[in-house]
N, C-alpha and C. Protein backbone atom coordinates (compact mmCIF):
# COMPACT_ATOMS: atom_id res chain seq x y z
N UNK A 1 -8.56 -3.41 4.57
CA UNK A 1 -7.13 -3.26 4.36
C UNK A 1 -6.85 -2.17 3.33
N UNK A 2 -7.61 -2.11 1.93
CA UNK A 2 -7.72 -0.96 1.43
C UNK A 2 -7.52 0.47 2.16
N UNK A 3 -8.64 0.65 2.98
CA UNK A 3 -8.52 1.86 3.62
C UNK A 3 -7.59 2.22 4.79
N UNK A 4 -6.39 1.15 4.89
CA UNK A 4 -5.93 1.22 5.70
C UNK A 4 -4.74 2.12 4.62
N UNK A 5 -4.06 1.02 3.88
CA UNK A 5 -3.02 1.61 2.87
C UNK A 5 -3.45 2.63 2.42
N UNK A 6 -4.62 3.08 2.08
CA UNK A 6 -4.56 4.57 1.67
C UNK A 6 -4.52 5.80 2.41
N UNK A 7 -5.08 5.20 3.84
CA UNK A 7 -4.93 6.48 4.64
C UNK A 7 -3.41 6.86 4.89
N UNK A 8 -2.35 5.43 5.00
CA UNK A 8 -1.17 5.69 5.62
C UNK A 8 -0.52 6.66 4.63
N UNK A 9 -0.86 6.21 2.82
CA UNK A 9 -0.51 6.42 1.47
C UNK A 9 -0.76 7.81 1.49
N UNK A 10 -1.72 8.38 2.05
CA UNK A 10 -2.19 10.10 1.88
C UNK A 10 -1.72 10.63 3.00
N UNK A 11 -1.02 10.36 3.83
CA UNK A 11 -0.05 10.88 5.01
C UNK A 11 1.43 10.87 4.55
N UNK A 12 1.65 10.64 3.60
CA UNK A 12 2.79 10.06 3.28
C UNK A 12 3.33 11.31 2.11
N UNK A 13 2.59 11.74 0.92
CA UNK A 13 2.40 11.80 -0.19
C UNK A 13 2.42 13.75 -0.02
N UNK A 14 2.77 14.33 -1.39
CA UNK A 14 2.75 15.88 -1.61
C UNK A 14 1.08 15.76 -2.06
N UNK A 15 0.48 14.88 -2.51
CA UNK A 15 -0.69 15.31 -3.54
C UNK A 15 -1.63 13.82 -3.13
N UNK A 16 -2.05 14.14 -1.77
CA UNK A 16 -2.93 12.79 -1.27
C UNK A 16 -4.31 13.09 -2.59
N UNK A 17 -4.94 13.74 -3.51
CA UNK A 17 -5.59 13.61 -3.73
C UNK A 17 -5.52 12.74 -5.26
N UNK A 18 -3.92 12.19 -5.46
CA UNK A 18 -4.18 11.71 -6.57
C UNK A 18 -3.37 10.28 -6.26
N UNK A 19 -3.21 9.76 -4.90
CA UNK A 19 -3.51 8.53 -4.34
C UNK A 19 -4.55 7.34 -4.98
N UNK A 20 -4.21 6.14 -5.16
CA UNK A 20 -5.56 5.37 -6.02
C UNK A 20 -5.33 4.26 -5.71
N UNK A 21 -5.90 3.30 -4.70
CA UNK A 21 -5.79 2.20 -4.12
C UNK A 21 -6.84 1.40 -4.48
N UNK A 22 -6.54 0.14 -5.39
CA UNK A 22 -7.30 -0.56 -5.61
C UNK A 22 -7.10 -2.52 -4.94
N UNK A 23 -8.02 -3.24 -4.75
CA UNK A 23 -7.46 -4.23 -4.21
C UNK A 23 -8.86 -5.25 -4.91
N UNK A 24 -7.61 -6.47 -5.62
CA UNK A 24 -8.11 -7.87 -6.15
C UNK A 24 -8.03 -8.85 -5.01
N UNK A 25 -9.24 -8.96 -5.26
CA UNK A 25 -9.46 -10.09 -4.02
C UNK A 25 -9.77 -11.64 -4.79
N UNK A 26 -8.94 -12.76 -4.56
CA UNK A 26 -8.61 -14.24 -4.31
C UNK A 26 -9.00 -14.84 -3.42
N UNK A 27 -9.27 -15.73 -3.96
CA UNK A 27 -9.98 -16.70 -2.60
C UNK A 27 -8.89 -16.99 -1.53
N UNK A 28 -8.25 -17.02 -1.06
CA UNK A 28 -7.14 -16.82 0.05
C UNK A 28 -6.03 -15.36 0.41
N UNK A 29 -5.85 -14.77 -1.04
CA UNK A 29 -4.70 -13.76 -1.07
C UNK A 29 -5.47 -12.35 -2.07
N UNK A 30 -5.54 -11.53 -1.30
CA UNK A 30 -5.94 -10.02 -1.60
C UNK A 30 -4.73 -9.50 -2.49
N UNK A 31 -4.90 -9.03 -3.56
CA UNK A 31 -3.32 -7.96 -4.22
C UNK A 31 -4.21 -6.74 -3.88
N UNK A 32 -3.08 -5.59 -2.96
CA UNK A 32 -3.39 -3.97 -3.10
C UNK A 32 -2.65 -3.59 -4.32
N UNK A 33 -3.56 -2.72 -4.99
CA UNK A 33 -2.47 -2.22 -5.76
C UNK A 33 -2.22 -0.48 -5.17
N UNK A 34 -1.40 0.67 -5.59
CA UNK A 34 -1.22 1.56 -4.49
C UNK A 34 -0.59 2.41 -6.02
N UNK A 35 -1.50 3.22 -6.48
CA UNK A 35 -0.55 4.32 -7.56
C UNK A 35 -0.37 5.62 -7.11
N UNK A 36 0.24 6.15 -7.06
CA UNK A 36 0.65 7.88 -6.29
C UNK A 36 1.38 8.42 -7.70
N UNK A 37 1.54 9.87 -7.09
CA UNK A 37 1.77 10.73 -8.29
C UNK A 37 3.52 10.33 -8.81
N UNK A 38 4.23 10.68 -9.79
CA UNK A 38 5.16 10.51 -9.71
C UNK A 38 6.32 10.76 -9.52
N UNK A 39 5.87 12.41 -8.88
CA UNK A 39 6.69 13.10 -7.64
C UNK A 39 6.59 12.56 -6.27
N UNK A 40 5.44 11.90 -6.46
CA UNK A 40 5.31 10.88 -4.71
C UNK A 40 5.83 9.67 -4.74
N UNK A 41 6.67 9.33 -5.88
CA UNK A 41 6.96 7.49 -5.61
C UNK A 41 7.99 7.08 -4.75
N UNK A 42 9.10 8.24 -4.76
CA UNK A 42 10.07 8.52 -3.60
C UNK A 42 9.67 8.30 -2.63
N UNK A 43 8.58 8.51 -2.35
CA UNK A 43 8.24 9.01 -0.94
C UNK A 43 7.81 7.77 0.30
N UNK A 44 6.83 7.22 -0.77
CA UNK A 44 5.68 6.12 -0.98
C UNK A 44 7.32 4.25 -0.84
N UNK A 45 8.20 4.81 -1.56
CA UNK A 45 8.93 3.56 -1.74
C UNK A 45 10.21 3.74 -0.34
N UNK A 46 10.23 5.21 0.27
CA UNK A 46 11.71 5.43 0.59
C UNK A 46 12.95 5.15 0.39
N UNK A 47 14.04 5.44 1.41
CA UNK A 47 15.18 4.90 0.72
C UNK A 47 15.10 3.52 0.90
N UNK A 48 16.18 3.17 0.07
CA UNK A 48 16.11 1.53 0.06
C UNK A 48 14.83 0.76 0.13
N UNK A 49 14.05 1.27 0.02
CA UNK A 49 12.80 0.73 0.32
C UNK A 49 11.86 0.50 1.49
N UNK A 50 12.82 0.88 2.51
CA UNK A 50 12.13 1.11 3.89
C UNK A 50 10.91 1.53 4.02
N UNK A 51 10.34 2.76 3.18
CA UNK A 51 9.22 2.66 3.74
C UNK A 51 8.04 1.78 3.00
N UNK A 52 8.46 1.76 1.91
CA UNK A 52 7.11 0.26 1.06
C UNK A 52 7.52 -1.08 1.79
N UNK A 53 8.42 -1.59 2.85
CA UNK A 53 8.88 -2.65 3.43
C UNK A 53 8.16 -2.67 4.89
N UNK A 54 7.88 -1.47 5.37
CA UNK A 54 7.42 -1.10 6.55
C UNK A 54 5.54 -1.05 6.08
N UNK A 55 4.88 -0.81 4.73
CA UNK A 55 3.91 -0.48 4.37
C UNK A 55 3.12 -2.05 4.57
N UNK A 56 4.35 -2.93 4.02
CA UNK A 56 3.44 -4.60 3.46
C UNK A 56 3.68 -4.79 4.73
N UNK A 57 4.77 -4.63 6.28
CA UNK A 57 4.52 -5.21 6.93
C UNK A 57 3.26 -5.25 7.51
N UNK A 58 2.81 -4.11 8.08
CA UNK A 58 1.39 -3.59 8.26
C UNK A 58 0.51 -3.87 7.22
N UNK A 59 0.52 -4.68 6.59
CA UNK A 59 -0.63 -5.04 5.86
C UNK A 59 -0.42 -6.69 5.62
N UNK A 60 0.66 -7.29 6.39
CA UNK A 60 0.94 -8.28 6.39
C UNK A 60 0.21 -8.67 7.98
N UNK A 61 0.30 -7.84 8.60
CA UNK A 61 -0.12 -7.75 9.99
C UNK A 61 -1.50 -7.55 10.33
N UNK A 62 -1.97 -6.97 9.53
CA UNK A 62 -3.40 -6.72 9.60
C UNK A 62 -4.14 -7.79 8.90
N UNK A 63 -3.38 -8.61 7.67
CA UNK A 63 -4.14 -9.28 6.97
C UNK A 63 -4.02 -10.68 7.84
N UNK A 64 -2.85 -11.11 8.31
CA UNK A 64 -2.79 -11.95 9.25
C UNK A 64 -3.98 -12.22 10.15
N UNK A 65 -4.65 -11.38 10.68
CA UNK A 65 -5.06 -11.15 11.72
C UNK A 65 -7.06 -11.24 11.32
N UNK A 66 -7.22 -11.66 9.90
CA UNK A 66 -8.30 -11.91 9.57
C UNK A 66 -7.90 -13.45 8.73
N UNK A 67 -6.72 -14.11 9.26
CA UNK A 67 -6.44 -15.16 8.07
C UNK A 67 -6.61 -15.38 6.69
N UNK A 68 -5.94 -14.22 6.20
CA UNK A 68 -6.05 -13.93 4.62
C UNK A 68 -4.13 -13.70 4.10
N UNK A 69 -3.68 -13.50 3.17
CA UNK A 69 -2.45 -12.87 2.45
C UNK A 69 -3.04 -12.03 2.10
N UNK A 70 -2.22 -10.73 2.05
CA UNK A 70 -2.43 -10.00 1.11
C UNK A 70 -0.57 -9.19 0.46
N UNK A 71 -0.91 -8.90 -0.53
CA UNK A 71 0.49 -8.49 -1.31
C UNK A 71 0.37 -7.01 -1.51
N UNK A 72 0.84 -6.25 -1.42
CA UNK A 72 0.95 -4.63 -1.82
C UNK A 72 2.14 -4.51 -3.19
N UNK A 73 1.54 -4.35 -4.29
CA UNK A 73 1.55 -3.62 -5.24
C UNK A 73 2.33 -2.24 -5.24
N UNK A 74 3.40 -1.52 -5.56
CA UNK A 74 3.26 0.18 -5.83
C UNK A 74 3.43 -0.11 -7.29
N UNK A 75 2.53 0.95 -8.70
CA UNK A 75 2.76 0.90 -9.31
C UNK A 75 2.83 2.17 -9.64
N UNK A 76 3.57 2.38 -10.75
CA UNK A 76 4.32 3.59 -11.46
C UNK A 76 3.34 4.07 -12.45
């Protein structure tokens, strides 16, 4: 799931090389965490939030699908 959010995260982004996806893993529930530059947080969050809403779904969807949670993180 990591490498999922980061690939979408470096498609997304002016400066995929300073993308940094880290993920805590729980015995039931994974946290991604997801830091981008801070000319990319716009980008990464969209308006209203659409696109970090569209990011956890797909990772809500994928994590589903191995019977796990996982939560996505963007941090600043």
């Amino acid at each position: 799931m990591k490498n999922l959010i980061e690939t979408i995260a470096k498609a997304l982004v002016d400066h995929p090389e300073q993308v940094k996806v880290t993920e805590v893993e729980g015995e039931n529930t994974s946290v991604i965490e997801l830091a981008v530059a801070k000319e990319d947080l716009g980008k990464v969050i969209g308006k209203q939030g659409r696109t970090a809403r569209a990011l956890r779904t797909i990772l809500t969807a994928a994590s589903t699908k191995i019977k796990k949670r996982a939560v996505l993180e963007i941090i600043e």
